[in-house]
PDB file of N, CA and C in Angstrom:
ATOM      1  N   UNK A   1    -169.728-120.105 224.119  1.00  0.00           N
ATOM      2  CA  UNK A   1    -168.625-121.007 223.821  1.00  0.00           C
ATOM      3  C   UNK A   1    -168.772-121.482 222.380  1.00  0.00           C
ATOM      4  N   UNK A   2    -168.295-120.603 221.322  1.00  0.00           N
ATOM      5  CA  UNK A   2    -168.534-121.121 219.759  1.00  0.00           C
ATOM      6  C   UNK A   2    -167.097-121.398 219.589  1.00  0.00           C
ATOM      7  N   UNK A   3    -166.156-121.352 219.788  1.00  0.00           N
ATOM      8  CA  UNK A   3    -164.224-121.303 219.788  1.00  0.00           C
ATOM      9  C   UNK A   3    -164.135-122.556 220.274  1.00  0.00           C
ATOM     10  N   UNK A   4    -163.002-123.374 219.815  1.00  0.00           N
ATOM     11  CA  UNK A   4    -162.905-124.720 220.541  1.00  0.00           C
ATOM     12  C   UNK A   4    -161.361-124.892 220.404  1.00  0.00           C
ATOM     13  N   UNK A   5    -160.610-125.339 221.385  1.00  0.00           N
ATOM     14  CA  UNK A   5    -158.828-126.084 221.005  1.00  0.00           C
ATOM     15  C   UNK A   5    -158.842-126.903 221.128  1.00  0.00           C
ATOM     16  N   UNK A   6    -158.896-128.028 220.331  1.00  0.00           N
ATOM     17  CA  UNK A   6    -158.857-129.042 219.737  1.00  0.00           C
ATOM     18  C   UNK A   6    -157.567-130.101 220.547  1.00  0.00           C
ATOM     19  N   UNK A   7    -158.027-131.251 221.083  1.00  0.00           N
ATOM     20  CA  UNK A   7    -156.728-131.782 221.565  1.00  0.00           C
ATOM     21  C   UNK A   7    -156.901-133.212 221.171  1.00  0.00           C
ATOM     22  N   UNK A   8    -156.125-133.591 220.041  1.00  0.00           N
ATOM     23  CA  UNK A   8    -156.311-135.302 219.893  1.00  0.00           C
ATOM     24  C   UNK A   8    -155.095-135.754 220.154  1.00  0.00           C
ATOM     25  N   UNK A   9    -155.432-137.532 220.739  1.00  0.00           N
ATOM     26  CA  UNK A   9    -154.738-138.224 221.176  1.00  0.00           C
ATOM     27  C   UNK A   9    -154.826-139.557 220.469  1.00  0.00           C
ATOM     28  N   UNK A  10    -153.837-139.999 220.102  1.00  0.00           N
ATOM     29  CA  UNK A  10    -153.729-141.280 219.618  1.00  0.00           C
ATOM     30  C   UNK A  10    -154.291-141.575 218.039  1.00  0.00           C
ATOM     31  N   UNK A  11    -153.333-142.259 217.331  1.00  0.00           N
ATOM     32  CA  UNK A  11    -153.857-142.745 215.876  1.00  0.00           C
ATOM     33  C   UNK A  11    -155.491-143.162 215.410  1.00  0.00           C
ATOM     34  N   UNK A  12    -155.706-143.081 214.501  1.00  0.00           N
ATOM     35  CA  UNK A  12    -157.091-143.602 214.041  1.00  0.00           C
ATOM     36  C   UNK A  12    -157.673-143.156 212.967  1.00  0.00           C
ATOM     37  N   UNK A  13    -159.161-143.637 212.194  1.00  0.00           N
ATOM     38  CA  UNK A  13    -159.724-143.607 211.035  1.00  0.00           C
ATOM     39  C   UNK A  13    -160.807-141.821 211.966  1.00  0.00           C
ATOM     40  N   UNK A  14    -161.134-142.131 212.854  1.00  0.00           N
ATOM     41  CA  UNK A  14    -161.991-141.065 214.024  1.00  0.00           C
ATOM     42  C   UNK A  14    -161.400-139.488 214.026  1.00  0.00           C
ATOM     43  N   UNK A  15    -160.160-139.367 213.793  1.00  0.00           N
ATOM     44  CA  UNK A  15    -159.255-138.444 213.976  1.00  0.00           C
ATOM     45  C   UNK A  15    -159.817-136.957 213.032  1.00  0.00           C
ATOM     46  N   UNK A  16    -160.194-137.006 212.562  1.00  0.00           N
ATOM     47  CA  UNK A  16    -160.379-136.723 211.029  1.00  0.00           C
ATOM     48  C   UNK A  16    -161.865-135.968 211.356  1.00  0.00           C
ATOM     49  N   UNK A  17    -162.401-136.880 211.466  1.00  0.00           N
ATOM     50  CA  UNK A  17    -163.559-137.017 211.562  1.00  0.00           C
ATOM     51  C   UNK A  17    -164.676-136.547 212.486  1.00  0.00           C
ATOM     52  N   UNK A  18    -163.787-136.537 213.703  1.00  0.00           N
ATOM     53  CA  UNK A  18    -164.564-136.064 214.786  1.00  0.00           C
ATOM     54  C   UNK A  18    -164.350-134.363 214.672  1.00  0.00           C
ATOM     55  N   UNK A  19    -163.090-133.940 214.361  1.00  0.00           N
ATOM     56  CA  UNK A  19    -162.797-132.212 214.216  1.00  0.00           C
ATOM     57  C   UNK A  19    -163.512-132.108 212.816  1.00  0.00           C
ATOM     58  N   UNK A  20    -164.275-132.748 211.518  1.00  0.00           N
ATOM     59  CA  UNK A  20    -165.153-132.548 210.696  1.00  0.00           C
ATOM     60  C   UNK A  20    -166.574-132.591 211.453  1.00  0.00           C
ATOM     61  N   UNK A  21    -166.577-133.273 212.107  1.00  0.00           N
ATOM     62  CA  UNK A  21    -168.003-133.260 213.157  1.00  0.00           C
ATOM     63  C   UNK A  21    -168.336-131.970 213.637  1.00  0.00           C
ATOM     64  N   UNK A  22    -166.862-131.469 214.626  1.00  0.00           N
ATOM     65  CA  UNK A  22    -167.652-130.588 215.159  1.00  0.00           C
ATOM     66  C   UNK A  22    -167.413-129.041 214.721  1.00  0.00           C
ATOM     67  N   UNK A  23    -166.682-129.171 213.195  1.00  0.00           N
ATOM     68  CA  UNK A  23    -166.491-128.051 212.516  1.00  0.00           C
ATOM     69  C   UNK A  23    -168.151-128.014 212.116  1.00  0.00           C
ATOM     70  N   UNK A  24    -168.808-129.063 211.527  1.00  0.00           N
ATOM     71  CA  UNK A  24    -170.545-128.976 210.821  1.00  0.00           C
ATOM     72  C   UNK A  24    -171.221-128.374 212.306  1.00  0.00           C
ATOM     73  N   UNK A  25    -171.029-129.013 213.023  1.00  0.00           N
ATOM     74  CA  UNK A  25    -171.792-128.423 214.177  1.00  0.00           C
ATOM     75  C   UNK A  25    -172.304-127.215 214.261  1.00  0.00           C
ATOM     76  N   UNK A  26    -170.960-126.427 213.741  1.00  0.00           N
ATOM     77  CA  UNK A  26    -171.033-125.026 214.066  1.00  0.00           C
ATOM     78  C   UNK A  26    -169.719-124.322 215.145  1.00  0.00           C
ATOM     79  N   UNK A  27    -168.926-125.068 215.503  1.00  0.00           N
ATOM     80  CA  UNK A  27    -168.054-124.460 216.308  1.00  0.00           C
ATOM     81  C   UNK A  27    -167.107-123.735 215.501  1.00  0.00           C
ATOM     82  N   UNK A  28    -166.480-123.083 216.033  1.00  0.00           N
ATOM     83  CA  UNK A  28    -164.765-122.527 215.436  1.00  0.00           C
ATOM     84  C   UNK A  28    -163.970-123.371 215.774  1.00  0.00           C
ATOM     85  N   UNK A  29    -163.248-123.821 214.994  1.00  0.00           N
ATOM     86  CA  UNK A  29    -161.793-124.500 215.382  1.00  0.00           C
ATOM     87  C   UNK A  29    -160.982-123.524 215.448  1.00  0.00           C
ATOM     88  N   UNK A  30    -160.192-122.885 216.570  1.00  0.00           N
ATOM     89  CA  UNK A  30    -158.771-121.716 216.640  1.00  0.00           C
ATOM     90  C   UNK A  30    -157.674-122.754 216.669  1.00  0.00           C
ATOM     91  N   UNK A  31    -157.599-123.862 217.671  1.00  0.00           N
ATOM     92  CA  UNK A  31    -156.376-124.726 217.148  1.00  0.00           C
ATOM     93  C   UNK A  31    -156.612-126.594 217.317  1.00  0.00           C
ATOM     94  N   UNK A  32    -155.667-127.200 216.777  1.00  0.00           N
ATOM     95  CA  UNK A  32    -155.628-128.200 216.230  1.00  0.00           C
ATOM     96  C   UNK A  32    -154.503-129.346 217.071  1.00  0.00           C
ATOM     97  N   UNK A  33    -154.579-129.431 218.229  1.00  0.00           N
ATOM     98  CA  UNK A  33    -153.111-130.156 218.978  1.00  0.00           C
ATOM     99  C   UNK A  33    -152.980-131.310 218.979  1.00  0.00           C
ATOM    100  N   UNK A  34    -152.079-132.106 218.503  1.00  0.00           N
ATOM    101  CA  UNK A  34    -151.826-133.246 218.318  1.00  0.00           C
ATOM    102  C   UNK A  34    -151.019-133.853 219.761  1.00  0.00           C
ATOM    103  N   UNK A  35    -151.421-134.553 220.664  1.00  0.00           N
ATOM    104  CA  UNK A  35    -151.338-134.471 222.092  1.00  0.00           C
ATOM    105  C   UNK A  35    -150.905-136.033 222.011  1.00  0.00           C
ATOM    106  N   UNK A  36    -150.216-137.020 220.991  1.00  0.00           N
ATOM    107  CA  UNK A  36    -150.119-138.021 221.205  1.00  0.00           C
ATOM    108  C   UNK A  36    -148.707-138.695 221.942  1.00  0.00           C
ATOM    109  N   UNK A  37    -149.149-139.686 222.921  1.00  0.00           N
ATOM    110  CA  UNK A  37    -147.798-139.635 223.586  1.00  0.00           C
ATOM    111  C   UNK A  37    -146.642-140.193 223.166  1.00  0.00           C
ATOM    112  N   UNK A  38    -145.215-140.048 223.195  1.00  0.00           N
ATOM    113  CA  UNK A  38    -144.256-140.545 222.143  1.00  0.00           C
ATOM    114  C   UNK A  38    -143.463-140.753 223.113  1.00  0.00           C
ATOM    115  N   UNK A  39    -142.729-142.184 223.134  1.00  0.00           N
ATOM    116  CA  UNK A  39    -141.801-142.770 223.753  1.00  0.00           C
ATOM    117  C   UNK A  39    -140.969-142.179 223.342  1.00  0.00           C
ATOM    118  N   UNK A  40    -139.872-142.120 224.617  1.00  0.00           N
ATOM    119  CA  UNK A  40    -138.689-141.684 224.507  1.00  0.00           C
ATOM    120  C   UNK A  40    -137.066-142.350 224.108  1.00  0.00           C
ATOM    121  N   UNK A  41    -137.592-143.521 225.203  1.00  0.00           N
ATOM    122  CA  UNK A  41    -136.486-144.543 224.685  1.00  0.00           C
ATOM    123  C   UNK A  41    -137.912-145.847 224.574  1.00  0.00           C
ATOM    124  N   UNK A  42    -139.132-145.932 225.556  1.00  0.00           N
ATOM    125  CA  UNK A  42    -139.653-147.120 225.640  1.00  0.00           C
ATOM    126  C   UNK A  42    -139.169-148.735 226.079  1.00  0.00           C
ATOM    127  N   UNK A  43    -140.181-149.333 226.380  1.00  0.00           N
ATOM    128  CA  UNK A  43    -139.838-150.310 226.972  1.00  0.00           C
ATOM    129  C   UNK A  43    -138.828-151.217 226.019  1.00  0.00           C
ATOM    130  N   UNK A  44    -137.906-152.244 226.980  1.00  0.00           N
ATOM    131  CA  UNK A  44    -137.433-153.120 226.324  1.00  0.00           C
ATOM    132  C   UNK A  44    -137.791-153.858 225.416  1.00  0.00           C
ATOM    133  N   UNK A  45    -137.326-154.390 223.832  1.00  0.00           N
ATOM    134  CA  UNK A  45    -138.329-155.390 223.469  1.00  0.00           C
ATOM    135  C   UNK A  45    -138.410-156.517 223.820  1.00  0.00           C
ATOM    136  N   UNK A  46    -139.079-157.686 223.788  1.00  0.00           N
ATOM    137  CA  UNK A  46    -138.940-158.963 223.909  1.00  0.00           C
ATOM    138  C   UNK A  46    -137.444-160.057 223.315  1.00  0.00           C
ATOM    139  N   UNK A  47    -137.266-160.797 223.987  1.00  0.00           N
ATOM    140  CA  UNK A  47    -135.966-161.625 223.590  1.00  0.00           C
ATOM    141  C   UNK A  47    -135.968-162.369 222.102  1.00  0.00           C
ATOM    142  N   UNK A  48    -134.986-162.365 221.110  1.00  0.00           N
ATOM    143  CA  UNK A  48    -135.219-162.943 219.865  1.00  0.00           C
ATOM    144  C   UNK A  48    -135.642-164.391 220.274  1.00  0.00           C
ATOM    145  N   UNK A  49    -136.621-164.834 219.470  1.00  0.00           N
ATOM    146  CA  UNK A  49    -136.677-166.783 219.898  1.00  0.00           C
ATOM    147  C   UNK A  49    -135.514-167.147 218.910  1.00  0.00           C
ATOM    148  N   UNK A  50    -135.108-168.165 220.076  1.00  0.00           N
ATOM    149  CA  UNK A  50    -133.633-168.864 218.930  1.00  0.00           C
ATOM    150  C   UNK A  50    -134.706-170.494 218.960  1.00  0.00           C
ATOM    151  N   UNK A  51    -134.494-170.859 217.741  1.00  0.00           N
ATOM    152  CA  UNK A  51    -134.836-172.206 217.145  1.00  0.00           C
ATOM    153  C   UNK A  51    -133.906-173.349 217.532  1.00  0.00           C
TER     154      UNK A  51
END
């Protein structure tokens, strides 16, 4: 197992970093998937405060 597909989730400074990790390691990176989840419509927002 030297080949790896890569699946990140969610924003961060780590992102980067961890597929530089385990490129030094020694693995192959073949792919790179950005797996983060994206609202579609999402929840309601909260009510404006009126003063």
């Amino acid at each position: 197992m030297k080949s790896l597909e890569v699946r990140i989730k969610g924003p961060g400074p780590g992102r980067e970093s961890a597929v530089r990790s385990l490129n030094n390691v020694g693995y192959k990176i073949t792919n790179i998937i950005d797996v983060t989840p994206i609202p579609h419509n999402g929840c309601r927002p909260p009510k404006k405060r009126r003063v």
